[in-house]
Protein backbone atom coordinates (compact mmCIF):
# COMPACT_ATOMS: atom_id res chain seq x y z
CA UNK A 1 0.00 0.00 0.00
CA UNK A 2 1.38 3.53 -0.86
CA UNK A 3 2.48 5.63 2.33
CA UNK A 4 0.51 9.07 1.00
CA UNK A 5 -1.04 10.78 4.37
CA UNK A 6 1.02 13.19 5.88
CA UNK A 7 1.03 13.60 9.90
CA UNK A 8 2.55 17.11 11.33
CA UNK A 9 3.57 17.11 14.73
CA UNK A 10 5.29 20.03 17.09
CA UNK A 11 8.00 18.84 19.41
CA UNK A 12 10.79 20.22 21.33
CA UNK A 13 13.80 20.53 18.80
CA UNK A 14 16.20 18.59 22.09
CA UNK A 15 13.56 15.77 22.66
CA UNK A 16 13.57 15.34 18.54
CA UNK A 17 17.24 15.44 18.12
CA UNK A 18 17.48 12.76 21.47
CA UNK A 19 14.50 10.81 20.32
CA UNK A 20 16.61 10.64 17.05
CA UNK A 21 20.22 9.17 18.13
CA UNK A 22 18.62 6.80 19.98
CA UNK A 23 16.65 5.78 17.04
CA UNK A 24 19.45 5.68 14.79
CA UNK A 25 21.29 3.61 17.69
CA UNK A 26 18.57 1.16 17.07
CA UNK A 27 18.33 1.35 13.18
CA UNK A 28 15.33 3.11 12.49
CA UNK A 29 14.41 6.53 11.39
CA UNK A 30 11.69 8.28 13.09
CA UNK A 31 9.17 8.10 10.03
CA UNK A 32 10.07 4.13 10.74
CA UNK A 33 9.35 4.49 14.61
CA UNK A 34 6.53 6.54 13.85
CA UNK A 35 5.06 3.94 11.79
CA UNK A 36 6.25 1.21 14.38
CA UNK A 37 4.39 2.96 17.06
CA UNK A 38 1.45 3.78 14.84
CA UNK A 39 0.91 -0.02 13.90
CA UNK A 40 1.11 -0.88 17.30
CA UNK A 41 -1.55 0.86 18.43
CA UNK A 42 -3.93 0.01 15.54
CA UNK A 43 -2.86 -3.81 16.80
CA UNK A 44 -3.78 -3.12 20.83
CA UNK A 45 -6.15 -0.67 20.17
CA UNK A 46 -4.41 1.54 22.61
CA UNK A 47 -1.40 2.96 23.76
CA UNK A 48 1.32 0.10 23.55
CA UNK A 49 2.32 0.87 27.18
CA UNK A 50 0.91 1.75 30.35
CA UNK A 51 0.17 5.76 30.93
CA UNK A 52 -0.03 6.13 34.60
CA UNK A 53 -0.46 8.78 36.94
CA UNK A 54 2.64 8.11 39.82
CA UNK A 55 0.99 7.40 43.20
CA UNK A 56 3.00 8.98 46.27
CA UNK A 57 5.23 6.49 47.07
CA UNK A 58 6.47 6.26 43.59
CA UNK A 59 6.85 10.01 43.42
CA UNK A 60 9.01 9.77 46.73
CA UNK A 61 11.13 7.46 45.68
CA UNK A 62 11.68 8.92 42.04
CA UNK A 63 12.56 12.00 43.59
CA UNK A 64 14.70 10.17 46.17
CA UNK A 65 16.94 8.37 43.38
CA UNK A 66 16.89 11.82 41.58
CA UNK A 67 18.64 13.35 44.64
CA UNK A 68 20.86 10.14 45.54
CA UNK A 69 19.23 9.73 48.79
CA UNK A 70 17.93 7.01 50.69
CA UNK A 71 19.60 4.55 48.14
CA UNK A 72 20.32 1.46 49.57
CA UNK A 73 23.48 -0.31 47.42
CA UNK A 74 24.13 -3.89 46.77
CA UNK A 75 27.47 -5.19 45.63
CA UNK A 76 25.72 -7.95 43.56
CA UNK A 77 22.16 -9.66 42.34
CA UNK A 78 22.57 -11.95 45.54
CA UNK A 79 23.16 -9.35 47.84
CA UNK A 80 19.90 -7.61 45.84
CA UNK A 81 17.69 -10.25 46.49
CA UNK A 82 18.87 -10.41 50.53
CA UNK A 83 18.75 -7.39 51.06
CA UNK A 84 14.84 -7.51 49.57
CA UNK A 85 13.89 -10.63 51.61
CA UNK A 86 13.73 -12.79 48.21
């Protein structure tokens, strides 16, 4: 099928030019990711990820690994999981 409809979209020129080397990273362009994300949501019939509203403690704790506070460091996976009761 011929790609003929046009879709016009304002963004921040420093999220576009971001967006972009990581694209490229991955081998695609953005009318390619575009497309990619376009399809997906025609195949979900939705957003192809969750778009949620951060409760408190999420907030907290986003802001806490922002700031580098109240991190609690592991020197492996094993010392992870002890340290989390698993």
């Amino acid at each position: 099928m011929a790609k003929t409809a046009m879709i016009t979209a304002r963004t921040e020129p420093s999220l576009k030019a971001d967006a972009e080397k990581v694209l490229k990273r991955l081998g695609l362009s953005t009318t390619e990711a575009i497309n990619m994300f376009l399809a997906q949501v025609r195949l979900r019939k939705g957003l192809p990820f969750d778009v949620r509203i951060p409760n408190k403690i999420t907030l907290k704790a986003m802001r806490d690994a922002e700031e580098r506070k109240n991190l609690i460091e592991c020197k492996d996976a094993a010392d992870m999981f002890k340290k989390l009761g698993i």
